[in-house]
Protein backbone atom coordinates (compact mmCIF):
# COMPACT_ATOMS: atom_id res chain seq x y z
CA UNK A 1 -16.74 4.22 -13.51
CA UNK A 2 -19.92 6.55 -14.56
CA UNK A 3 -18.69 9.38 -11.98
CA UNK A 4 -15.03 8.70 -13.07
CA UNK A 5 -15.77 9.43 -16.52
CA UNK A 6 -18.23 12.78 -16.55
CA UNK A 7 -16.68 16.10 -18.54
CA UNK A 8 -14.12 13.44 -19.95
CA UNK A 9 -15.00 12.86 -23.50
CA UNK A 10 -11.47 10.71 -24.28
CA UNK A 11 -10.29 9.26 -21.15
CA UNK A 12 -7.55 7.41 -22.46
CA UNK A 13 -6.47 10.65 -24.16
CA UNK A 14 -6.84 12.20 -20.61
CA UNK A 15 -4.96 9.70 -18.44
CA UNK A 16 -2.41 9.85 -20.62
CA UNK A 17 -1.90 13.19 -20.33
CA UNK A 18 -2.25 12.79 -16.66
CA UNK A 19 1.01 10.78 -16.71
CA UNK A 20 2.62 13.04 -19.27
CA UNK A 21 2.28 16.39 -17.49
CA UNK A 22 2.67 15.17 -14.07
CA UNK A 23 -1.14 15.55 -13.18
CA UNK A 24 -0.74 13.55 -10.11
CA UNK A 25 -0.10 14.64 -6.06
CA UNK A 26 1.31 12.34 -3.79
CA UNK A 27 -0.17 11.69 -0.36
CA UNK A 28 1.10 9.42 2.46
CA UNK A 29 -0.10 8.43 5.64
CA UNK A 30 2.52 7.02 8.32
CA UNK A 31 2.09 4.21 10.02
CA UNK A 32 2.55 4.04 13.44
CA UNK A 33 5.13 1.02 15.29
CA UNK A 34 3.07 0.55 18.17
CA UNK A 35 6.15 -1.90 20.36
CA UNK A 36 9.11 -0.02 18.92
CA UNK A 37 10.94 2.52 17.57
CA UNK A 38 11.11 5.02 15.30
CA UNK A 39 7.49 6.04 15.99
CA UNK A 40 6.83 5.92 12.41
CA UNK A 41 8.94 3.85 10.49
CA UNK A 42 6.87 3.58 7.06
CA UNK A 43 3.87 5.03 5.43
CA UNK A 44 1.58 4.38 2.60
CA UNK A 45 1.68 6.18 -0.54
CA UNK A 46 -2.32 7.58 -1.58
CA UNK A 47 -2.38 8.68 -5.31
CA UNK A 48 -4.81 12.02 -6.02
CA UNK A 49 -5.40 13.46 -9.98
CA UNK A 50 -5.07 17.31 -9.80
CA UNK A 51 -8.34 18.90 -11.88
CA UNK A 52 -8.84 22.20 -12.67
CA UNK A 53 -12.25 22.31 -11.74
CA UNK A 54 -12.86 19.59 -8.88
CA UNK A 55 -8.72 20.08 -7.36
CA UNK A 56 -7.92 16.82 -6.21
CA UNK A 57 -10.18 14.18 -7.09
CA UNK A 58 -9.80 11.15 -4.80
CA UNK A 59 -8.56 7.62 -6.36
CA UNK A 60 -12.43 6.09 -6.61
CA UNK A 61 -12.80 8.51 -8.82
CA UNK A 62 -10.31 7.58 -11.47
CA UNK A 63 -8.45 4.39 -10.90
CA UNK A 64 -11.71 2.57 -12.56
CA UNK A 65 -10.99 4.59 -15.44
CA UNK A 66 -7.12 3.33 -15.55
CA UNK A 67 -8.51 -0.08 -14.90
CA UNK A 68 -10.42 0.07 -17.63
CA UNK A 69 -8.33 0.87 -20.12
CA UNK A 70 -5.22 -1.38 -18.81
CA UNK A 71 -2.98 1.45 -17.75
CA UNK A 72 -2.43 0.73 -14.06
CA UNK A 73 1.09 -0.05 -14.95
CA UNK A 74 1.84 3.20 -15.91
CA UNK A 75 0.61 4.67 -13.79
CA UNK A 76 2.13 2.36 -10.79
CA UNK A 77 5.31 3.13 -12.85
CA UNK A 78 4.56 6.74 -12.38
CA UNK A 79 4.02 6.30 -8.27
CA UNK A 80 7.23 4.24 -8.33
CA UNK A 81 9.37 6.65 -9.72
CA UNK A 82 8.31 9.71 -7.79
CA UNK A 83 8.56 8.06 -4.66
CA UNK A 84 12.00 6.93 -5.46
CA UNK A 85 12.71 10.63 -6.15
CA UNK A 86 10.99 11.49 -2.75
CA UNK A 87 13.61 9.16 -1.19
CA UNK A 88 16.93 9.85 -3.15
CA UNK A 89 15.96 13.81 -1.62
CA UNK A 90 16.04 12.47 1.99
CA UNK A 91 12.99 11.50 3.93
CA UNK A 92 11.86 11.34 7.56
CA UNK A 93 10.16 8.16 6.95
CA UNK A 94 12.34 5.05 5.73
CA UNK A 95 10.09 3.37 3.81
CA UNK A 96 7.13 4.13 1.54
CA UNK A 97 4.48 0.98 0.87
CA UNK A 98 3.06 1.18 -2.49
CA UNK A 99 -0.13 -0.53 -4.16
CA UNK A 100 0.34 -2.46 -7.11
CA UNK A 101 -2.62 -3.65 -9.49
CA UNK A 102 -3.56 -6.57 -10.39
CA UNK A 103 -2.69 -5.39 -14.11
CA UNK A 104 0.76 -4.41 -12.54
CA UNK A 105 1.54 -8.38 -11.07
CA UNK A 106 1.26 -9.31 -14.95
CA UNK A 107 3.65 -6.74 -15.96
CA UNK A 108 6.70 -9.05 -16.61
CA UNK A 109 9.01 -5.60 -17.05
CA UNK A 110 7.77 -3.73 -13.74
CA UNK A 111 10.56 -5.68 -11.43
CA UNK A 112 13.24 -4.67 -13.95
CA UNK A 113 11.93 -0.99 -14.20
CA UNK A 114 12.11 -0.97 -10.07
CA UNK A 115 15.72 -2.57 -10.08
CA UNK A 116 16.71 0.19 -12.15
CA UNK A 117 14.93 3.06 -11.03
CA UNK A 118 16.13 2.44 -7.72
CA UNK A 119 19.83 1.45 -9.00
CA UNK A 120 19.51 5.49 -10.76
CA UNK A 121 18.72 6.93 -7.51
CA UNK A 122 21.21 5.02 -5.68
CA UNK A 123 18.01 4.32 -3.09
CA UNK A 124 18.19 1.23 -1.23
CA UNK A 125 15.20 -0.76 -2.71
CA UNK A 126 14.10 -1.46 1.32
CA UNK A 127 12.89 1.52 1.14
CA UNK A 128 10.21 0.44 -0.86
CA UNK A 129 7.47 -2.18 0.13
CA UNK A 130 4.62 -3.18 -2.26
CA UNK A 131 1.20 -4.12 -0.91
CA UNK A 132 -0.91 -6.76 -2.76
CA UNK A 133 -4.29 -6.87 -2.67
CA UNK A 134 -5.70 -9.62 -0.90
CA UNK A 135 -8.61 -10.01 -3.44
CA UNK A 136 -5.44 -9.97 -6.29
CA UNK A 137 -3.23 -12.94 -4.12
CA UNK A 138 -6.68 -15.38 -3.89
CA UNK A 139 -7.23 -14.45 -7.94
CA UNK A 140 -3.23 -14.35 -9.21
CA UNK A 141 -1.82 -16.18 -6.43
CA UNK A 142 0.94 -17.64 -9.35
CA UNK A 143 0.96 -14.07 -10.74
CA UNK A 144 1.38 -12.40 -6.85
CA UNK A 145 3.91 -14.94 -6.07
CA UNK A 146 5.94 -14.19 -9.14
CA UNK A 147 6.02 -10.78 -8.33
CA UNK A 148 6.40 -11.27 -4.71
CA UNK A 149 9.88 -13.23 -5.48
CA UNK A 150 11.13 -10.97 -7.53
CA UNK A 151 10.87 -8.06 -5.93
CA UNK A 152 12.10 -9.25 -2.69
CA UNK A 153 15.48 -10.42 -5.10
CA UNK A 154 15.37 -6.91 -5.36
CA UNK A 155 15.79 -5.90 -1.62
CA UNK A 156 12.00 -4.44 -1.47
CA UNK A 157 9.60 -5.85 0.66
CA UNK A 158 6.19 -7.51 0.13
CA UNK A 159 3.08 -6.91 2.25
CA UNK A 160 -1.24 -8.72 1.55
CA UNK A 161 -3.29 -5.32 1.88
CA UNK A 162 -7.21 -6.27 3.39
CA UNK A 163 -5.61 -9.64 4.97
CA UNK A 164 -8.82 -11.47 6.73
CA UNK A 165 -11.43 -10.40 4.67
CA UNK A 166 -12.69 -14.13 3.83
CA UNK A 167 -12.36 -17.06 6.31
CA UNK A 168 -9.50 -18.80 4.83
CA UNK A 169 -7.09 -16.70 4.03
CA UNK A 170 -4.07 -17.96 5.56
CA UNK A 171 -3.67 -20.47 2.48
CA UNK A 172 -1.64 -18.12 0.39
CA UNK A 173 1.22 -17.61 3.08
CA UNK A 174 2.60 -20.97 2.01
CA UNK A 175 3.55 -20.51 -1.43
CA UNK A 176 3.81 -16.29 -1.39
CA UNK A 177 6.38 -15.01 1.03
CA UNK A 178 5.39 -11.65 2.78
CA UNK A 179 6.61 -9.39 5.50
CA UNK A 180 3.49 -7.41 6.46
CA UNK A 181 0.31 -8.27 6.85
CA UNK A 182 -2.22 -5.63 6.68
CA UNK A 183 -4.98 -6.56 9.15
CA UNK A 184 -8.60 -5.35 6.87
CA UNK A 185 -10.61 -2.36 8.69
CA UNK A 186 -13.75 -4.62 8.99
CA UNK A 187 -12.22 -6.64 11.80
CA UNK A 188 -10.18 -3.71 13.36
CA UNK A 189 -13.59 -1.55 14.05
CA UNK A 190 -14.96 -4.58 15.25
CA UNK A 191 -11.98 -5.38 17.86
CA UNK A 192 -13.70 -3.86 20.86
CA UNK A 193 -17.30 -5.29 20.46
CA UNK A 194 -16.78 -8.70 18.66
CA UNK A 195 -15.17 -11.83 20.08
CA UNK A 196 -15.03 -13.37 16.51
CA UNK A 197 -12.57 -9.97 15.14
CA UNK A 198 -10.57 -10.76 18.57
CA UNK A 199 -10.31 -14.14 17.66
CA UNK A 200 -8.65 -13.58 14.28
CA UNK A 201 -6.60 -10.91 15.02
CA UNK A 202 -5.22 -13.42 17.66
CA UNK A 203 -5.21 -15.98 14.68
CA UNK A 204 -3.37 -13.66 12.67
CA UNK A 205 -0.47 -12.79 15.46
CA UNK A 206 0.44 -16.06 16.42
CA UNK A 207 0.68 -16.66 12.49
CA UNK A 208 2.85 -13.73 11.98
CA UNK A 209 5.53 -14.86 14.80
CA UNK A 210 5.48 -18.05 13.66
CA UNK A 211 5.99 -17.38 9.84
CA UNK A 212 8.40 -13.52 10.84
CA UNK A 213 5.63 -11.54 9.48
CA UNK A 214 4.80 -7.99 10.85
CA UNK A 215 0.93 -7.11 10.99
CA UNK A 216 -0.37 -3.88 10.45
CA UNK A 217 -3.85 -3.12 11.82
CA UNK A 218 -6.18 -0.95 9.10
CA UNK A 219 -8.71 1.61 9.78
CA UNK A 220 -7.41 2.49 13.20
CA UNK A 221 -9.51 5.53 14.68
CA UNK A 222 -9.67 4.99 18.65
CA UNK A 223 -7.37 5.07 20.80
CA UNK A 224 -8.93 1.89 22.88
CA UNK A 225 -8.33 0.24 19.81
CA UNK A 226 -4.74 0.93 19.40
CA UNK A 227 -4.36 0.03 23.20
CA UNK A 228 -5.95 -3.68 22.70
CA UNK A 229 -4.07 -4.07 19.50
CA UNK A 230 -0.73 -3.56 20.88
CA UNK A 231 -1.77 -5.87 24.06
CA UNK A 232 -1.98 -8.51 21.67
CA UNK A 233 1.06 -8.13 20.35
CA UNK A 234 -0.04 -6.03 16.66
CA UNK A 235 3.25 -4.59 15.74
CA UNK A 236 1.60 -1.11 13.38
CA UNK A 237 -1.28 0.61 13.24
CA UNK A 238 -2.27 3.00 10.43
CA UNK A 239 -5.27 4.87 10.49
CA UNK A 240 -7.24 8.44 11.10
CA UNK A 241 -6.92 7.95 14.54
CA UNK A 242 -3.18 7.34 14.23
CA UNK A 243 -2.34 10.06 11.50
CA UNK A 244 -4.62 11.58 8.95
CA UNK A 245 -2.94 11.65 5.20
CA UNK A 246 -0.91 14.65 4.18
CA UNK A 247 1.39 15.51 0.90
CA UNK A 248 4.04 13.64 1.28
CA UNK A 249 6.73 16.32 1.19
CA UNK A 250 5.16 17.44 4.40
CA UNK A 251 5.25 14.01 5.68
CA UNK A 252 8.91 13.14 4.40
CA UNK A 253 11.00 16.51 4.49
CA UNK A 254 14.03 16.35 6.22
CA UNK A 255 14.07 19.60 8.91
């Protein structure tokens, strides 16, 4: 949070103003359907604070600071409404996947602001899918799964973000219904050179069939890798080597 905070001498002051003046870019990068079509049928949203000095400072570099000070709800509020916006304008890409904090799966208001801010927009709420930390489902699983229900009441969709990243984390799919899993980036670099990332990935396909969950493989930067991930049967893959983030009016415009 050290870096976060250097030239800031109020940063609540500052994040607030953030959120006031609109001090925030919007990036997305699509993800790829790797056994279907459209080629890209979603994307994740990537948050970036505009500075005058440093231009777009990346989110390491002040979500800690929003953390800190409990405002990730308002500013997932902010994301939630902008991207709404981005689809009520028309967009290329159906669906835009959105992080939520852990702060946010407390919020018992941010379902109702959704519900409405999509019902103002008149945007079908499957256009939006919120990712869950894995680290936030293992420490809030009753706080996740509350969320997780009532935003799929709303028509959005659910997905775990890093799924894999500890041995047992298949425990959670009982009580929290999802539809994507996002496969973490330490087992998809590993795909091609480790039996044990094979064997989970395999793991995590035969779970997803079984349980109607799609899987989307992280960190995907070869194209061998993409190759062996749709021979097992990984539906998505999102990565640098699949499509580098851009703003996402570039990605979404309608041409």
């Amino acid at each position: 949070m050290d870096r976060a905070l250097a030239g800031w001498t109020d940063p609540a002051a500052r994040l607030r103003q953030a959120l006031d003046k609109d001090d925030f870019a919007l990036y997305c990068q699509p993800i790829a359907a790797l056994n279907s079509q459209p080629r890209f049928p979603l994307g994740e949203v990537l948050v970036r604070l505009r500075e005058e000095e440093k231009a777009l400072l990346p989110p390491g570099e002040f979500l800690p600071v929003f953390e800190h000070h409990g405002m990730m709800p308002q500013l997932d509020r902010w994301v939630v409404s902008h991207v709404v916006a981005r689809l009520a304008r028309g967009s290329r890409l159906p669906r835009f996947s959105v992080n939520v904090s852990g702060q946010t799966l407390h919020d018992a208001q941010f379902p109702a602001f959704v519900a409405q801010t999509v019902k103002d927009a008149n945007v079908h709420p499957a256009g939006l899918v919120f990712e869950i930390d894995e680290s936030d489902v293992l420490g809030r699983l009753e706080a996740a799964t509350r969320f997780g229900a009532a935003a799929r009441k709303i028509g959005c969709a659910v997905a775990i973000d890093g799924f894999g990243r500890r041995a047992a984390s298949f425990a959670p799919l009982k009580t929290l219904r999802v539809d994507f899993l996002k496969i973490d980036g330490s087992i998809v670099r590993k795909l091609l050179s480790n039996e044990g990332a094979r064997a989970k990935v395999g793991a995590m396909v035969r779970v997803g069939e079984t349980l109607g969950i799609g899987l989307i493989a992280e960190c995907v930067e070869e194209q061998d890798v993409m190759l062996r991930l749709k021979a097992m049967g990984v539906g998505y893959a999102q990565g640098f080597g699949v499509y580098q983030p851009q703003p996402i009016d570039g990605i979404a415009a309608l041409v």
